[in-house]
C-alpha atoms as a PDB file:
ATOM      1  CA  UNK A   1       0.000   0.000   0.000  1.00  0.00           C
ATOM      2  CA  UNK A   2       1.368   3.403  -1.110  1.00  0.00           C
ATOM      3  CA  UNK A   3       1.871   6.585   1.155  1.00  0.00           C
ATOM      4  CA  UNK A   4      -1.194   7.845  -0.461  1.00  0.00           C
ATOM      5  CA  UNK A   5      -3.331   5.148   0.031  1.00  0.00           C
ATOM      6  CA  UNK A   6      -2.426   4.885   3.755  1.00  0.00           C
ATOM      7  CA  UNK A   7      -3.012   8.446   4.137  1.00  0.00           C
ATOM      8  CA  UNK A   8      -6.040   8.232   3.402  1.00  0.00           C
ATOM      9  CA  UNK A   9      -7.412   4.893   4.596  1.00  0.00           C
ATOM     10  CA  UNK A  10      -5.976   6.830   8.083  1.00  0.00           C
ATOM     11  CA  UNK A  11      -8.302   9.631   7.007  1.00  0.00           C
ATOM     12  CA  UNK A  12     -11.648   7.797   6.810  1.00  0.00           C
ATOM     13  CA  UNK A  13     -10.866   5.807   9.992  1.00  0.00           C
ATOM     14  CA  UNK A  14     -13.194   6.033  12.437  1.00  0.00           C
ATOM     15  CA  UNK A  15     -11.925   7.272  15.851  1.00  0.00           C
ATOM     16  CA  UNK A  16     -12.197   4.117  17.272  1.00  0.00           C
ATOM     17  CA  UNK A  17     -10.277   2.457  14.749  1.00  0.00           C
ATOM     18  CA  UNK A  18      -7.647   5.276  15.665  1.00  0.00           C
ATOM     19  CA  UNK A  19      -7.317   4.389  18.971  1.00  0.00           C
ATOM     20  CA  UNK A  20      -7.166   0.735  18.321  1.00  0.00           C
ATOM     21  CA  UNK A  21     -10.776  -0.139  20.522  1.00  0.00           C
ATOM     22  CA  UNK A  22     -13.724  -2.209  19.319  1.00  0.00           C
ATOM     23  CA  UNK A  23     -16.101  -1.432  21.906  1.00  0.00           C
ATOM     24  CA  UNK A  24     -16.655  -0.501  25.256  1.00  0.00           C
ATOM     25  CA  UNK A  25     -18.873  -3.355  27.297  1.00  0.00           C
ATOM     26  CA  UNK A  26     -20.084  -3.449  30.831  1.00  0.00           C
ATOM     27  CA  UNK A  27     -17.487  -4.391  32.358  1.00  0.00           C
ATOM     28  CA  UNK A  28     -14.204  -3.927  29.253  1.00  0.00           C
ATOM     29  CA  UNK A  29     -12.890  -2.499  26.785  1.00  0.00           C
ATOM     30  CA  UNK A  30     -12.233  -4.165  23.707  1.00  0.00           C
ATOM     31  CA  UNK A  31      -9.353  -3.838  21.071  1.00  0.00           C
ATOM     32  CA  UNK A  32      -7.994  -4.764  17.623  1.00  0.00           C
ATOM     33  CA  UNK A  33      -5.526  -7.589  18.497  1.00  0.00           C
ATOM     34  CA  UNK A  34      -4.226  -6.497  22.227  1.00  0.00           C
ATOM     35  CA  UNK A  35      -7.380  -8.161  23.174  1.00  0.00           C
ATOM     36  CA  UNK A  36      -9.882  -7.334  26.128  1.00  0.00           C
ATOM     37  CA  UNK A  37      -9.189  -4.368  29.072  1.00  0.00           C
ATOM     38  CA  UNK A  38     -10.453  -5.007  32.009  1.00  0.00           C
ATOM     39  CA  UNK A  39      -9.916  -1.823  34.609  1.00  0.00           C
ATOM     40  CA  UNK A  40      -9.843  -1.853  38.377  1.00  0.00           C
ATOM     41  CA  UNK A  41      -9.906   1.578  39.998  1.00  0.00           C
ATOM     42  CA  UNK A  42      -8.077   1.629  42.918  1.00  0.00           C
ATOM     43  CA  UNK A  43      -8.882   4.560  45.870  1.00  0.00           C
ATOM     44  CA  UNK A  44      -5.166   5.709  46.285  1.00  0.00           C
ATOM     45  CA  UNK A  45      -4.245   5.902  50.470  1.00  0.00           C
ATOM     46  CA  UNK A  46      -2.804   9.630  51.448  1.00  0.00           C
ATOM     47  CA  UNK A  47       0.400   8.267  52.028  1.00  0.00           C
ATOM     48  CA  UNK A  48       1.906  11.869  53.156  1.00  0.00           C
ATOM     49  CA  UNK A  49      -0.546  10.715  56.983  1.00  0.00           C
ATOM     50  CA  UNK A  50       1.001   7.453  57.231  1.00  0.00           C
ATOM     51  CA  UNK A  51       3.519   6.613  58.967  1.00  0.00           C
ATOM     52  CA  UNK A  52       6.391   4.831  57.465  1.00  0.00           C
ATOM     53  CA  UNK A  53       5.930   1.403  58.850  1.00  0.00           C
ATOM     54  CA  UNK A  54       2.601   1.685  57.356  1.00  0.00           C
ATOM     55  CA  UNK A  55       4.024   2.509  53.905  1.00  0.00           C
ATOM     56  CA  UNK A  56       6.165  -0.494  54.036  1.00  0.00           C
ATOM     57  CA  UNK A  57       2.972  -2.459  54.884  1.00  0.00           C
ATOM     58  CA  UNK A  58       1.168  -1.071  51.493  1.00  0.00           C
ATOM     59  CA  UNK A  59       4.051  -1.664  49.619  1.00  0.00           C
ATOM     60  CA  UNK A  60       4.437  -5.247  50.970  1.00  0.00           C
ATOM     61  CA  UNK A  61       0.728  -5.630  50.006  1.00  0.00           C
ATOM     62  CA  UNK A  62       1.085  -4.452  46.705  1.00  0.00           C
ATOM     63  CA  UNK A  63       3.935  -6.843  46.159  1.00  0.00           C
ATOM     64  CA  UNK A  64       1.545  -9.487  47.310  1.00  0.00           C
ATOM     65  CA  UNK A  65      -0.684  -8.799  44.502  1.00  0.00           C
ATOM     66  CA  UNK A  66       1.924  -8.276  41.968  1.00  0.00           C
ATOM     67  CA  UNK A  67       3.443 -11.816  42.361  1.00  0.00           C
ATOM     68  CA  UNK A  68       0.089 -13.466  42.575  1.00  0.00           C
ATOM     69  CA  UNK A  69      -1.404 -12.159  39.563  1.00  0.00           C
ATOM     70  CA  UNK A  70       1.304 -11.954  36.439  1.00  0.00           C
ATOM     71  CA  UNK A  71      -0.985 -10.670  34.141  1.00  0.00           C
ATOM     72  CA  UNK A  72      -1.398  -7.535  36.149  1.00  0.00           C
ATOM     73  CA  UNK A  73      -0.494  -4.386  34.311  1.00  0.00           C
ATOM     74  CA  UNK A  74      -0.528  -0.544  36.126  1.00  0.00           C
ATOM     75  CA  UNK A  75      -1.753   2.845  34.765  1.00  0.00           C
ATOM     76  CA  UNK A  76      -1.855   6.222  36.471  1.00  0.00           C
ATOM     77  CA  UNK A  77      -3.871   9.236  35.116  1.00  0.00           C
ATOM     78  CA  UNK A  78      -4.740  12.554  36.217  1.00  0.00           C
ATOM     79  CA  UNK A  79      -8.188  12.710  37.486  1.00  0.00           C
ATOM     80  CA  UNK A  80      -8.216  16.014  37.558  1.00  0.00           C
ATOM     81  CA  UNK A  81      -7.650  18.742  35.112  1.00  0.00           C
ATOM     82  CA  UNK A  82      -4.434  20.523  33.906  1.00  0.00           C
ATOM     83  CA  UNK A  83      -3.524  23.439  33.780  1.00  0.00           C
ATOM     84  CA  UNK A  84       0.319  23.952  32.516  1.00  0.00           C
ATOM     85  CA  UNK A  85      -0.059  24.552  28.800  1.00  0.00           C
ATOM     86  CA  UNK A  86      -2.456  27.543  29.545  1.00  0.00           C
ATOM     87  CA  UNK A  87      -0.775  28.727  32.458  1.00  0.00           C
ATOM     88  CA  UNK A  88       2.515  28.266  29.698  1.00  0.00           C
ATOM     89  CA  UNK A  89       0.461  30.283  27.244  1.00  0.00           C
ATOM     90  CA  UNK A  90      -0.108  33.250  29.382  1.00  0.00           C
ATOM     91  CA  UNK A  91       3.356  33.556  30.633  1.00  0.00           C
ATOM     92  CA  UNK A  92       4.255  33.602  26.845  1.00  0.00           C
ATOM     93  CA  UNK A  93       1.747  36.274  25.768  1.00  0.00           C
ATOM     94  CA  UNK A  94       2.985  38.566  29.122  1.00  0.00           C
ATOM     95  CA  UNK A  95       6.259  38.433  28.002  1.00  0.00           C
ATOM     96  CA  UNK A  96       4.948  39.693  24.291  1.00  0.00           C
ATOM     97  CA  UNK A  97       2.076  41.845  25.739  1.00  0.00           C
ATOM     98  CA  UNK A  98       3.087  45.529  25.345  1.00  0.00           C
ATOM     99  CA  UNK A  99       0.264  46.916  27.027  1.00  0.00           C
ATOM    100  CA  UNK A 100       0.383  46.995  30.812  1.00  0.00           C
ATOM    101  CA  UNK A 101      -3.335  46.783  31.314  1.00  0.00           C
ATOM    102  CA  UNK A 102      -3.978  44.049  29.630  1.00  0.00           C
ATOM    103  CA  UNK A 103      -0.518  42.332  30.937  1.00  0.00           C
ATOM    104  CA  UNK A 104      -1.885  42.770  34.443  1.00  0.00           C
ATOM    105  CA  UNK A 105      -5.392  41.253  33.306  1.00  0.00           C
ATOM    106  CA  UNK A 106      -3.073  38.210  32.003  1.00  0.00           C
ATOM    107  CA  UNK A 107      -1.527  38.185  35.440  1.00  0.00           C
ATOM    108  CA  UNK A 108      -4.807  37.727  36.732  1.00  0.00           C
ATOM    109  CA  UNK A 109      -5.629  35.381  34.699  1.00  0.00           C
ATOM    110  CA  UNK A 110      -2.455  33.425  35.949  1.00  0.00           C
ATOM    111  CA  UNK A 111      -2.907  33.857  39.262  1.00  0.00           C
ATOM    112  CA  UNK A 112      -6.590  32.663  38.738  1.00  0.00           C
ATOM    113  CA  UNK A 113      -5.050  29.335  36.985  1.00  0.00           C
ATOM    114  CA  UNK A 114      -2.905  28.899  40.043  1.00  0.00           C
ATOM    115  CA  UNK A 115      -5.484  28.862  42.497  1.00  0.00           C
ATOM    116  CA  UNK A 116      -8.238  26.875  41.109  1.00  0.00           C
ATOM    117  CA  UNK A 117      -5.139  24.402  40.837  1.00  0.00           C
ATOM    118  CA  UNK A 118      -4.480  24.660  44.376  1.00  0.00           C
ATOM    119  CA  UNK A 119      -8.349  23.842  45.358  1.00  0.00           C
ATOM    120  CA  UNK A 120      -8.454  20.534  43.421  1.00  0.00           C
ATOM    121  CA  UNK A 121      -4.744  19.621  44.220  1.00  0.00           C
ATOM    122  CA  UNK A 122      -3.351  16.961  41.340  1.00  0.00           C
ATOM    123  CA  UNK A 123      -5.555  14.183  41.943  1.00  0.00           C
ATOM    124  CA  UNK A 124      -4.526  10.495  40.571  1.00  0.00           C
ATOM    125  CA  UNK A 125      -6.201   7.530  39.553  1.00  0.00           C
ATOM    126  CA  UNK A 126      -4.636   4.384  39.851  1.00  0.00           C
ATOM    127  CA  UNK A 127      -5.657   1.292  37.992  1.00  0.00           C
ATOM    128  CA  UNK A 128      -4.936  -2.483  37.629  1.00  0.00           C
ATOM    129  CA  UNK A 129      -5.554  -3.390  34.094  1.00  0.00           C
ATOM    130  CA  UNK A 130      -6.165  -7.666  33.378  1.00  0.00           C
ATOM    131  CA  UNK A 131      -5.494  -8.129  29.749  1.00  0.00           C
ATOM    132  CA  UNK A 132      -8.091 -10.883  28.598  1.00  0.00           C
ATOM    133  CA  UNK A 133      -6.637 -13.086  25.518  1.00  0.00           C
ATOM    134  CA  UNK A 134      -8.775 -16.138  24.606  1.00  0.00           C
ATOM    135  CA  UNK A 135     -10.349 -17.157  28.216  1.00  0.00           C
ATOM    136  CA  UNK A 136     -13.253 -18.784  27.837  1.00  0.00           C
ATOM    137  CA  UNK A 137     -16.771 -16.484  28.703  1.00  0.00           C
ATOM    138  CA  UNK A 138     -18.305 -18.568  31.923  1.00  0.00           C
ATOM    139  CA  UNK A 139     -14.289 -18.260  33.260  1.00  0.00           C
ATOM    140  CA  UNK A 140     -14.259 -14.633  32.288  1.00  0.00           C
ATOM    141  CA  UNK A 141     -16.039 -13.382  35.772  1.00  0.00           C
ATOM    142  CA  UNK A 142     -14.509 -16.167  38.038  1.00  0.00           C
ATOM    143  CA  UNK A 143     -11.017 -14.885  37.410  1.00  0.00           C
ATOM    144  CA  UNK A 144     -12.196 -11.755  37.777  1.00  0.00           C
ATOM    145  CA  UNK A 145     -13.579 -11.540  41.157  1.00  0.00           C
ATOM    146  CA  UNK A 146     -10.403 -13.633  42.247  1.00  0.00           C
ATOM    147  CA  UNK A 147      -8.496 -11.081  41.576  1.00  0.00           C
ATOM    148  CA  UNK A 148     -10.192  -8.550  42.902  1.00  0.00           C
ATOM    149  CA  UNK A 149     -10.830 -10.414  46.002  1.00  0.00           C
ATOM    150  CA  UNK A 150      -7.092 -10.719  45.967  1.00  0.00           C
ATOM    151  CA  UNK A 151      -6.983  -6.593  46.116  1.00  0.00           C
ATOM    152  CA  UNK A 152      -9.579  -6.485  48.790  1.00  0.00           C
ATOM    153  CA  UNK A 153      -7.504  -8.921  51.282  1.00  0.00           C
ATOM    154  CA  UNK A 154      -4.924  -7.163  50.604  1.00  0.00           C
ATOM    155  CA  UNK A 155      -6.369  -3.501  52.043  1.00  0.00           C
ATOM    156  CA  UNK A 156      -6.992  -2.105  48.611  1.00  0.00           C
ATOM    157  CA  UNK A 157     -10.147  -0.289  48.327  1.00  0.00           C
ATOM    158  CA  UNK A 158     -10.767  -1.553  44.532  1.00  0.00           C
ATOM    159  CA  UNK A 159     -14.172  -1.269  41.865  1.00  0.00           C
ATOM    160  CA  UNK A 160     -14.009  -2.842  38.564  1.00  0.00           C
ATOM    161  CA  UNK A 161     -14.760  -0.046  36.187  1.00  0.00           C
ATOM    162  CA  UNK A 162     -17.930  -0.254  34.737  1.00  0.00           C
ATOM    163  CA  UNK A 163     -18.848   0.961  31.363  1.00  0.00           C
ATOM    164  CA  UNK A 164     -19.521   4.479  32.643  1.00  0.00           C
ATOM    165  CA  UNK A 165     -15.705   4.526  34.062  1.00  0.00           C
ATOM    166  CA  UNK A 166     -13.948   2.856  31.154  1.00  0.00           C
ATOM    167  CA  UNK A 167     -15.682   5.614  28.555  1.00  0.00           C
ATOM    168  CA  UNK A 168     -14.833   8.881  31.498  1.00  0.00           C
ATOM    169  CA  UNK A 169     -11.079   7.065  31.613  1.00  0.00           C
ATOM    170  CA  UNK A 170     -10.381   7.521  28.202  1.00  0.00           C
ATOM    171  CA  UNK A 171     -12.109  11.182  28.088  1.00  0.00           C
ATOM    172  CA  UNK A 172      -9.621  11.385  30.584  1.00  0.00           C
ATOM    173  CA  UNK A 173      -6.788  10.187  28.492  1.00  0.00           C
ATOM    174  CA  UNK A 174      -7.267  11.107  25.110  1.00  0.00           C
ATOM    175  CA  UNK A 175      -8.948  14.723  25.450  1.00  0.00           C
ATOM    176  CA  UNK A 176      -8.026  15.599  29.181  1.00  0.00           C
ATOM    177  CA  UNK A 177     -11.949  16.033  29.913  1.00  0.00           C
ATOM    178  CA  UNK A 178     -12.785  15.650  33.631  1.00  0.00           C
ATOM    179  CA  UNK A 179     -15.876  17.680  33.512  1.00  0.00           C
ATOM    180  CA  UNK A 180     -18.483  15.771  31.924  1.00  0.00           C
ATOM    181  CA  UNK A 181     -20.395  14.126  33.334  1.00  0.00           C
ATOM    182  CA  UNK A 182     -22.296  11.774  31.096  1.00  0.00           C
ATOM    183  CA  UNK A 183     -20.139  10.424  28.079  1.00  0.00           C
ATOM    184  CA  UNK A 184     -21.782   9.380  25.330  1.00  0.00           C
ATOM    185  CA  UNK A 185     -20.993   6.241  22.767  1.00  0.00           C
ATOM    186  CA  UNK A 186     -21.262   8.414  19.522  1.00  0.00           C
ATOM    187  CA  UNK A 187     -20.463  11.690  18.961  1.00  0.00           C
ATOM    188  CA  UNK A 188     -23.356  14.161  19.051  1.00  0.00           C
ATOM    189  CA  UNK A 189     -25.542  11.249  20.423  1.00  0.00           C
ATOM    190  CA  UNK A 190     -27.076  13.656  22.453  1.00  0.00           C
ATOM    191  CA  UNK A 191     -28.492  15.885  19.581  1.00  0.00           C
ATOM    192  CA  UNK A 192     -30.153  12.757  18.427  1.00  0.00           C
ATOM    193  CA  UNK A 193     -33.583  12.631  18.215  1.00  0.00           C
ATOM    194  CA  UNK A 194     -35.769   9.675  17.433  1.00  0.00           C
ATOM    195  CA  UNK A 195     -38.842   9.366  16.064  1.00  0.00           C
ATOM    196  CA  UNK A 196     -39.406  13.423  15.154  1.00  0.00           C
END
């Protein structure tokens, strides 16, 4: 296949064929050939209260987990939203502002920026991703709730991701969007109406 071709065959992808996912289900998210996501969110501990023997306890637990379950992969994401490249962008256009009332009203801005960032302090999400490949469908929920059994004994507060958390994670991901609140499976789904 030419340069062209490719090109354009990347043009008329869809965004899901972009991103490499088939679906989002109830409980995964499904791919082209990396096979099936399935997402635990785990409720990090404020580890900056704790006191260090009890560090070395979560750390021993999470060691636990790791060598029980191999097929246990880790993501971290922001949960909440950043800021930088704007707050970049202002300091940029103060510097090649020549007015001074509108590079104070840019300071504002900044300082604005800075603390709104404060208030929701940099939040994280921490997840355990199990990376189905060919398990059979009535073992699919067994092994499941093993493992996160496993995370419970082992003083993680865990919830698989439903299909509601698996669409807001990669809104999350992909577009930095932490705001919305309901995320819908097509674009503009919402300005759909039926039967009218």
């Amino acid at each position: 296949m030419s340069k062209q071709a490719k090109r354009e065959a990347k043009q008329k992808a869809s965004t899901r064929q972009l991103i490499g996912t088939k679906a989002v289900t109830d409980y995964s998210l499904q791919t082209y050939g990396h096979g099936e996501l399935v997402y635990f969110i785990i409720k990090p501990s404020n580890i900056s209260v704790l006191s260090e023997a009890s560090i070395g306890t979560r750390i021993y637990a999470l060691m636990t987990v790791l060598k029980g379950i191999a097929e246990i992969e880790m993501l971290c994401l922001n949960s909440r939203e950043n800021f930088e490249d704007n707050k970049s962008f202002l300091r940029s256009r103060m510097e090649a502002e020549q007015n001074p009332v509108v590079r104070k009203l840019l300071e504002k801005d900044l300082g604005f920026l800075d603390r709104i960032q404060v208030q929701m302090a940099t939040a994280r999400e921490f997840l355990i991703i199990i990376r189905l490949r060919d398990e059979k469908e009535k073992e699919v929920f067994p092994y499941l709730s093993r493992i996160e059994k496993s995370l419970k004994e082992q003083g993680f507060s865990v919830k698989r991701a439903d299909k509601e958390d698996i669409k807001r994670l990669l809104a999350v991901y992909f577009e930095q969007n932490v705001t919305t609140e309901k995320f819908e499976d097509f674009d503009g789904e919402r300005w759909v109406i039926f039967d009218e």
